[in-house]
PDB file of N, CA and C in Angstrom:
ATOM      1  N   UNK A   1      35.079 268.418 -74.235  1.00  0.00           N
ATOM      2  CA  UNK A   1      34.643 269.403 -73.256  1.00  0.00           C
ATOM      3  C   UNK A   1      35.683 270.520 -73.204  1.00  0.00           C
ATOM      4  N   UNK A   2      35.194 271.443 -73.457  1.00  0.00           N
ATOM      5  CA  UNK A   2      35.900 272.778 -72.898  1.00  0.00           C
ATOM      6  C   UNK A   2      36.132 273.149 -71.624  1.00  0.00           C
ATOM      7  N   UNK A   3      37.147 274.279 -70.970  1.00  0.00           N
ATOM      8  CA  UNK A   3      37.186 274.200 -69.536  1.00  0.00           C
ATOM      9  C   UNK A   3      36.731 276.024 -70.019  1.00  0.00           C
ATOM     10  N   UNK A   4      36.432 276.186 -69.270  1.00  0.00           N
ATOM     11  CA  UNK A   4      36.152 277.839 -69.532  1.00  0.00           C
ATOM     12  C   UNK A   4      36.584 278.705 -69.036  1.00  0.00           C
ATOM     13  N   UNK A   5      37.495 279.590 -69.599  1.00  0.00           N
ATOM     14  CA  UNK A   5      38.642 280.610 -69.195  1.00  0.00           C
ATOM     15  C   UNK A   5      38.223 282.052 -69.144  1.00  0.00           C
ATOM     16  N   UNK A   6      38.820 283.039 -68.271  1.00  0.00           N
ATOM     17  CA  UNK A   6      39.364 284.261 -68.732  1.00  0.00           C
ATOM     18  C   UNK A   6      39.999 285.348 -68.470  1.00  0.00           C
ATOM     19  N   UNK A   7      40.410 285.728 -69.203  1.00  0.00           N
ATOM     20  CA  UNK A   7      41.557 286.949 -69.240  1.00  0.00           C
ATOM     21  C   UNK A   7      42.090 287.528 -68.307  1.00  0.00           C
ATOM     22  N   UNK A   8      42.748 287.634 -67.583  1.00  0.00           N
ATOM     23  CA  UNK A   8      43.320 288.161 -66.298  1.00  0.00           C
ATOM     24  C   UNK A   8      42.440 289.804 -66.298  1.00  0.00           C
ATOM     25  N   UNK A   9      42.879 290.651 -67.285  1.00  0.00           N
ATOM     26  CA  UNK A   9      42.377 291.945 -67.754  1.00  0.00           C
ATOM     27  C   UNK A   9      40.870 292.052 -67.162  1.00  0.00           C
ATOM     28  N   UNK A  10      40.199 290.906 -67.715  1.00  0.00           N
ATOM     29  CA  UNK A  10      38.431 290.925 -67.182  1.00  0.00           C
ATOM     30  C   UNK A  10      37.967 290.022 -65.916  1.00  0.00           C
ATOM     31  N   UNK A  11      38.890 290.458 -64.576  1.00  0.00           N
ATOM     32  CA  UNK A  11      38.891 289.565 -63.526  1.00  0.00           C
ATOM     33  C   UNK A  11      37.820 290.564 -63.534  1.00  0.00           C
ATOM     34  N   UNK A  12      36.692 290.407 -62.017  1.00  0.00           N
ATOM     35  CA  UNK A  12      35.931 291.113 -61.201  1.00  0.00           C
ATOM     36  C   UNK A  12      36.019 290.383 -59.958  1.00  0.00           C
ATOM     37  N   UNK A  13      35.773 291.841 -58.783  1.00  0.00           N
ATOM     38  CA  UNK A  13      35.469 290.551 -57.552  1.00  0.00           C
ATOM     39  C   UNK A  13      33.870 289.817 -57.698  1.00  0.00           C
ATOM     40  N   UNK A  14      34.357 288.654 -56.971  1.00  0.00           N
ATOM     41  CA  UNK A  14      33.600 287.549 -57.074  1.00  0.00           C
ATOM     42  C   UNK A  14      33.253 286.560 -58.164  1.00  0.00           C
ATOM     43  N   UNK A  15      34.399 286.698 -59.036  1.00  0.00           N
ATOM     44  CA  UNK A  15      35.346 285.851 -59.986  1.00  0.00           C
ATOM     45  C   UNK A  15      35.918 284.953 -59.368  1.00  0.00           C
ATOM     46  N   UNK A  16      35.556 283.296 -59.661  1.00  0.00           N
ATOM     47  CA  UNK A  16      36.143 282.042 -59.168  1.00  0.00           C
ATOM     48  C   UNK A  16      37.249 281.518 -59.806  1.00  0.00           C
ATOM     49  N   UNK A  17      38.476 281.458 -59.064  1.00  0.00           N
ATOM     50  CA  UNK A  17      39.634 281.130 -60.302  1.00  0.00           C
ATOM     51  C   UNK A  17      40.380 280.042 -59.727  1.00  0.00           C
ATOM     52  N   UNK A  18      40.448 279.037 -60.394  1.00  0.00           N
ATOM     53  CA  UNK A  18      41.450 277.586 -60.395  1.00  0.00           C
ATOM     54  C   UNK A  18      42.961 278.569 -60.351  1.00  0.00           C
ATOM     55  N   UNK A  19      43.685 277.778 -59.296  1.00  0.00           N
ATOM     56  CA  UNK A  19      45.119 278.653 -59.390  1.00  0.00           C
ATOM     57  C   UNK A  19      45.719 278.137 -58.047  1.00  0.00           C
ATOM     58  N   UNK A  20      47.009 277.247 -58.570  1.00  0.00           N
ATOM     59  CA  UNK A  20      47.634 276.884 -57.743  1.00  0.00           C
ATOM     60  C   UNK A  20      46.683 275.677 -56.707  1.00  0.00           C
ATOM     61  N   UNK A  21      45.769 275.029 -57.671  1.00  0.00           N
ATOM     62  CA  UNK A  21      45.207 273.581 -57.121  1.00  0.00           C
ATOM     63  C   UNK A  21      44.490 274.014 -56.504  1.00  0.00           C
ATOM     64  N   UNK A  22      43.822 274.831 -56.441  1.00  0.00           N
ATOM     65  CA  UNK A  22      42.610 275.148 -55.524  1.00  0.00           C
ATOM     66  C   UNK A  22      41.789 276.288 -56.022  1.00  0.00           C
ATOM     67  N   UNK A  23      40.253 276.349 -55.671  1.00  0.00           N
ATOM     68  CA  UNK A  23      39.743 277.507 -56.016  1.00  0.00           C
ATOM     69  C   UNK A  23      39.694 278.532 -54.982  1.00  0.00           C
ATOM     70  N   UNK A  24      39.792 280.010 -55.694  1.00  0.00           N
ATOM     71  CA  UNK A  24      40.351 281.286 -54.937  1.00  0.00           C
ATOM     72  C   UNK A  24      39.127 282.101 -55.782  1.00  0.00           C
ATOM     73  N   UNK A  25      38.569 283.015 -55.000  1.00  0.00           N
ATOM     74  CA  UNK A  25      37.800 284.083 -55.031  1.00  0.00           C
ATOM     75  C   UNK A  25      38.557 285.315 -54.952  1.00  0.00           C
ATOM     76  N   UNK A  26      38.180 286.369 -56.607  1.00  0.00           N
ATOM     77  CA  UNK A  26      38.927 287.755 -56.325  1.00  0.00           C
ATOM     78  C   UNK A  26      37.863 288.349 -55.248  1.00  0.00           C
ATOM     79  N   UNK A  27      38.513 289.069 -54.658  1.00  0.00           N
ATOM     80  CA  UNK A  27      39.054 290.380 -53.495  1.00  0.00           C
ATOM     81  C   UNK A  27      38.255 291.357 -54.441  1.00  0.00           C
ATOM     82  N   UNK A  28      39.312 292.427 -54.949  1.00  0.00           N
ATOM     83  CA  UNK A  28      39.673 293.111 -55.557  1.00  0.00           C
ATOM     84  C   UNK A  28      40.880 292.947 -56.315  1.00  0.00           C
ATOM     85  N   UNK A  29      40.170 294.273 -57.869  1.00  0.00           N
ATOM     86  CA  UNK A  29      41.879 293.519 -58.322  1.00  0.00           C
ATOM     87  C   UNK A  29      42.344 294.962 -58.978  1.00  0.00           C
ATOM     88  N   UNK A  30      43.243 295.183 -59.330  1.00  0.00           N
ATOM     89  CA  UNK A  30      44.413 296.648 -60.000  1.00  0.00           C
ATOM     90  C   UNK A  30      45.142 296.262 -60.743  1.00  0.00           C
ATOM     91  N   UNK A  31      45.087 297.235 -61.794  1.00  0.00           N
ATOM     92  CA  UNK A  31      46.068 297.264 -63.146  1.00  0.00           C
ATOM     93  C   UNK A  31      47.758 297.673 -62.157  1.00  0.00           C
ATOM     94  N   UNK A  32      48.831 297.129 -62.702  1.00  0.00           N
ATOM     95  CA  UNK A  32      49.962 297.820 -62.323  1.00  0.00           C
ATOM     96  C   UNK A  32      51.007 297.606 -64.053  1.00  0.00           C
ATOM     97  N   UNK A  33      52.245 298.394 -63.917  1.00  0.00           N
ATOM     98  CA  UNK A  33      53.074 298.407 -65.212  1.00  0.00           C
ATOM     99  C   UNK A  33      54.218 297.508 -64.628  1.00  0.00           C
ATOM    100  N   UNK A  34      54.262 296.558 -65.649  1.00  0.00           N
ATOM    101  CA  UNK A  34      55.703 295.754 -65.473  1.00  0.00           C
ATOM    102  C   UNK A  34      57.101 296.809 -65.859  1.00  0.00           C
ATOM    103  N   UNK A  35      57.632 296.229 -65.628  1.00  0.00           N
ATOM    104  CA  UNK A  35      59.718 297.048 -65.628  1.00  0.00           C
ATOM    105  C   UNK A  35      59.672 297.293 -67.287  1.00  0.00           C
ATOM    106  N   UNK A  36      59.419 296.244 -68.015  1.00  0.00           N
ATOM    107  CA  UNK A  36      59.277 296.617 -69.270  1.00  0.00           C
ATOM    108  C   UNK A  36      57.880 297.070 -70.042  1.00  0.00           C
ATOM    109  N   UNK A  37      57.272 297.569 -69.103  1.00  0.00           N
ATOM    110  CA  UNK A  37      56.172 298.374 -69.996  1.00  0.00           C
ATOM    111  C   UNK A  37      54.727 296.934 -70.137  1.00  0.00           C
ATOM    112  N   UNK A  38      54.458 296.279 -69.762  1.00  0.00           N
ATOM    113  CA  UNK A  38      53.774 295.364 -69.928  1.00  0.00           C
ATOM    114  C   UNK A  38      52.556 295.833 -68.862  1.00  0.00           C
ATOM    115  N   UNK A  39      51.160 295.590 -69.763  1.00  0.00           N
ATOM    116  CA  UNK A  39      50.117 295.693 -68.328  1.00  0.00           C
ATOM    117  C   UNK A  39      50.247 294.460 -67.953  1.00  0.00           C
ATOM    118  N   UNK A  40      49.692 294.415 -66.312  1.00  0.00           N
ATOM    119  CA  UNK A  40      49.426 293.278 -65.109  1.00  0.00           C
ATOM    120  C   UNK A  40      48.360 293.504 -64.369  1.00  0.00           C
ATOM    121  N   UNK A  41      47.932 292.421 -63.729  1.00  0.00           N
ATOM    122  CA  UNK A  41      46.302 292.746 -62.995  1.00  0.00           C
ATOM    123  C   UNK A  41      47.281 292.153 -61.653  1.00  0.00           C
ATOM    124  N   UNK A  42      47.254 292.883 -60.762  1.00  0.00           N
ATOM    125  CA  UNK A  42      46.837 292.346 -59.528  1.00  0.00           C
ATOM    126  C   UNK A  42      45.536 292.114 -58.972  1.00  0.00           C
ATOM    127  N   UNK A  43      45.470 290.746 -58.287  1.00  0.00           N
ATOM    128  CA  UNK A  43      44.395 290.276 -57.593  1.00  0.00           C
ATOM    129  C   UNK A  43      44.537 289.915 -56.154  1.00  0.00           C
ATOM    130  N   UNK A  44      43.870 290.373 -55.382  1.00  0.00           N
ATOM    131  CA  UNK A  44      43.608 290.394 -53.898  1.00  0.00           C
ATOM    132  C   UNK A  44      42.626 289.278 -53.722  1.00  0.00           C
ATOM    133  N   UNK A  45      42.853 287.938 -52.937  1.00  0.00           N
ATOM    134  CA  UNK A  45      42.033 286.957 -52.881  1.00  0.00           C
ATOM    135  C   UNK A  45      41.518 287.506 -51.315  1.00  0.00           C
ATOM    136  N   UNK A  46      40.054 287.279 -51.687  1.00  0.00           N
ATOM    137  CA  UNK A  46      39.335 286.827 -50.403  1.00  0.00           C
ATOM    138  C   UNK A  46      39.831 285.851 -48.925  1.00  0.00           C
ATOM    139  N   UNK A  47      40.595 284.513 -49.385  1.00  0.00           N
ATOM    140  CA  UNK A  47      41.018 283.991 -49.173  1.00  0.00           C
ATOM    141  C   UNK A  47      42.025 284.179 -48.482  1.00  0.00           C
ATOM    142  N   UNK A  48      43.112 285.916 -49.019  1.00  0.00           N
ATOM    143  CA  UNK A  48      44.377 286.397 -48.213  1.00  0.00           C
ATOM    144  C   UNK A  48      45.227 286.679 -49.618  1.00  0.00           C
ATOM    145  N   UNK A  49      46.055 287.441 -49.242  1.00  0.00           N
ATOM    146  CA  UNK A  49      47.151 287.070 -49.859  1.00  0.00           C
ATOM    147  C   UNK A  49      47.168 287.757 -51.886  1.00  0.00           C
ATOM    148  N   UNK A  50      47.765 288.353 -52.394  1.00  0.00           N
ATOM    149  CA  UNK A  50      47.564 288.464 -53.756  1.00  0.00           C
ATOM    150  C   UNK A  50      48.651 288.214 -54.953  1.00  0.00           C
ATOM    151  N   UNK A  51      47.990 287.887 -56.129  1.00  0.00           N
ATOM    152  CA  UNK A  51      48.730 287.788 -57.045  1.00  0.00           C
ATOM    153  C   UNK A  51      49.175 288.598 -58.192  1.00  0.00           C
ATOM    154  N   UNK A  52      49.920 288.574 -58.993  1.00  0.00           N
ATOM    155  CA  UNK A  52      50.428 289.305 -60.190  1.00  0.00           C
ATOM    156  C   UNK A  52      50.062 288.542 -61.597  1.00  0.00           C
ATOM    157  N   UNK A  53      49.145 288.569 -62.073  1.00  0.00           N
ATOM    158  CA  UNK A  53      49.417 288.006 -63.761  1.00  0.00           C
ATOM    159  C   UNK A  53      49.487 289.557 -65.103  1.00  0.00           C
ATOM    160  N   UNK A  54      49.668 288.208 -65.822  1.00  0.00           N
ATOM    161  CA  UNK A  54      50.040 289.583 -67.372  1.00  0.00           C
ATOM    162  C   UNK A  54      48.566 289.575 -67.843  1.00  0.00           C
ATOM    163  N   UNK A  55      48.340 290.843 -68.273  1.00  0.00           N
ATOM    164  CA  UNK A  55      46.755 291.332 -68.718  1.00  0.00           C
ATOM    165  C   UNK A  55      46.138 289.791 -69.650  1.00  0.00           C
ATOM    166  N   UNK A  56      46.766 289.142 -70.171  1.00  0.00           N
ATOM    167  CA  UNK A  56      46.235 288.722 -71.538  1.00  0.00           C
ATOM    168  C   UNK A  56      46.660 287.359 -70.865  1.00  0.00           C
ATOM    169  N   UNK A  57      46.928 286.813 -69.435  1.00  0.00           N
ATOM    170  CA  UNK A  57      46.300 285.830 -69.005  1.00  0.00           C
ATOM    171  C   UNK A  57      45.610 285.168 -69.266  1.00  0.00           C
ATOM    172  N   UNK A  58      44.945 283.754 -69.091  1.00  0.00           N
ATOM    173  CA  UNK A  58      43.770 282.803 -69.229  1.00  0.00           C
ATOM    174  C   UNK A  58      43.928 282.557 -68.102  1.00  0.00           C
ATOM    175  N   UNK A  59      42.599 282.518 -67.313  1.00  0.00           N
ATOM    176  CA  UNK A  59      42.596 281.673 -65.992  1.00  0.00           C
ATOM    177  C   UNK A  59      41.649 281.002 -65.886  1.00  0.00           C
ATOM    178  N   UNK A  60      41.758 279.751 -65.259  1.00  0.00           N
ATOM    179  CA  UNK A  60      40.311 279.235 -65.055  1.00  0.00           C
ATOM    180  C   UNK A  60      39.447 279.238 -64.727  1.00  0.00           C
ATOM    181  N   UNK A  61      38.133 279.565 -65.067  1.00  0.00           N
ATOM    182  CA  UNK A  61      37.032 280.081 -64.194  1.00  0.00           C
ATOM    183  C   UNK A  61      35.776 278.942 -63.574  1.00  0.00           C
ATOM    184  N   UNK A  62      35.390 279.177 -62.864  1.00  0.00           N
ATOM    185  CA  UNK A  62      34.246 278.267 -62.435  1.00  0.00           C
ATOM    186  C   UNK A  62      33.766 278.478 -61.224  1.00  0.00           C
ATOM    187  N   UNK A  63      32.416 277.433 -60.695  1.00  0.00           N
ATOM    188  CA  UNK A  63      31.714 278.031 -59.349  1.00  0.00           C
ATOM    189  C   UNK A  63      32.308 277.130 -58.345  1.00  0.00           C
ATOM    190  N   UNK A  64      32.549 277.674 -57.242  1.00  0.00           N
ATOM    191  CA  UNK A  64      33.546 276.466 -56.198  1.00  0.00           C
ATOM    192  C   UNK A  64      32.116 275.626 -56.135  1.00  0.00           C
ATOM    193  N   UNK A  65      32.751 274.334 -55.061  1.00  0.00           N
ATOM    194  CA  UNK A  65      31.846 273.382 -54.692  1.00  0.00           C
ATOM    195  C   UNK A  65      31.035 273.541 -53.606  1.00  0.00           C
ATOM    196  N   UNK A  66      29.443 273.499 -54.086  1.00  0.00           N
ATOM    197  CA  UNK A  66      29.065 274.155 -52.361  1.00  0.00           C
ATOM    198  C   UNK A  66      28.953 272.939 -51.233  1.00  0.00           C
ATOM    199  N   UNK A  67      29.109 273.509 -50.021  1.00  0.00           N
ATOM    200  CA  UNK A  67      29.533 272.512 -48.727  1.00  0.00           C
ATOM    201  C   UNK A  67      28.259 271.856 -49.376  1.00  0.00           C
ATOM    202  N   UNK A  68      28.360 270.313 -48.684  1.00  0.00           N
ATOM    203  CA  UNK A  68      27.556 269.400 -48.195  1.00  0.00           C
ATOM    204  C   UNK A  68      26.433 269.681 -47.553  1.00  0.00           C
ATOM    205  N   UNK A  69      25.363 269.574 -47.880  1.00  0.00           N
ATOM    206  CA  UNK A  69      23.812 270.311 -47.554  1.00  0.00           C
ATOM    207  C   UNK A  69      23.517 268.703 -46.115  1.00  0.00           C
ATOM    208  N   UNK A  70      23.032 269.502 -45.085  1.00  0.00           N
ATOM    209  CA  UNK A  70      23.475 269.084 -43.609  1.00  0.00           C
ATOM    210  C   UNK A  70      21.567 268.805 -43.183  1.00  0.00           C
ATOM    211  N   UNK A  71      21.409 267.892 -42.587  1.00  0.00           N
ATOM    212  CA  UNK A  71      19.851 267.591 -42.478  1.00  0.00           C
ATOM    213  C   UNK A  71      19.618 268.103 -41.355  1.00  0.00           C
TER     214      UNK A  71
END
């Protein structure tokens, strides 16, 4: 089985990403330049709070778990 990844570069919001043991929904996200010239995506989680990866990232992608369907 494959896990299915991708690229920091091709986040969008409402992109599901495994990260840091839990799943996180992008926000929004922005290119910024590292000190040495490197692209980076910042991502703004829904959730709060944002991160920094390098363009050419792998992240994990997938659909969170939906709540428990309630009678």
């Amino acid at each position: 089985m494959t896990t299915p990844t991708k690229m920091a570069a091709l986040l969008g919001p409402g992109d599901h990403i495994g990260y840091e043991g839990q799943w996180r929904t992008v926000k929004t996200t922005k290119t910024d330049i590292g000190a040495m010239g490197g692209l980076f995506v910042v991502v703004a989680w829904e959730e709060g709070g944002t991160d920094r990866f390098r363009a050419g990232d792998e992240l994990l992608v997938g659909t969170p778990e939906q709540p428990p369907a309630t009678a």
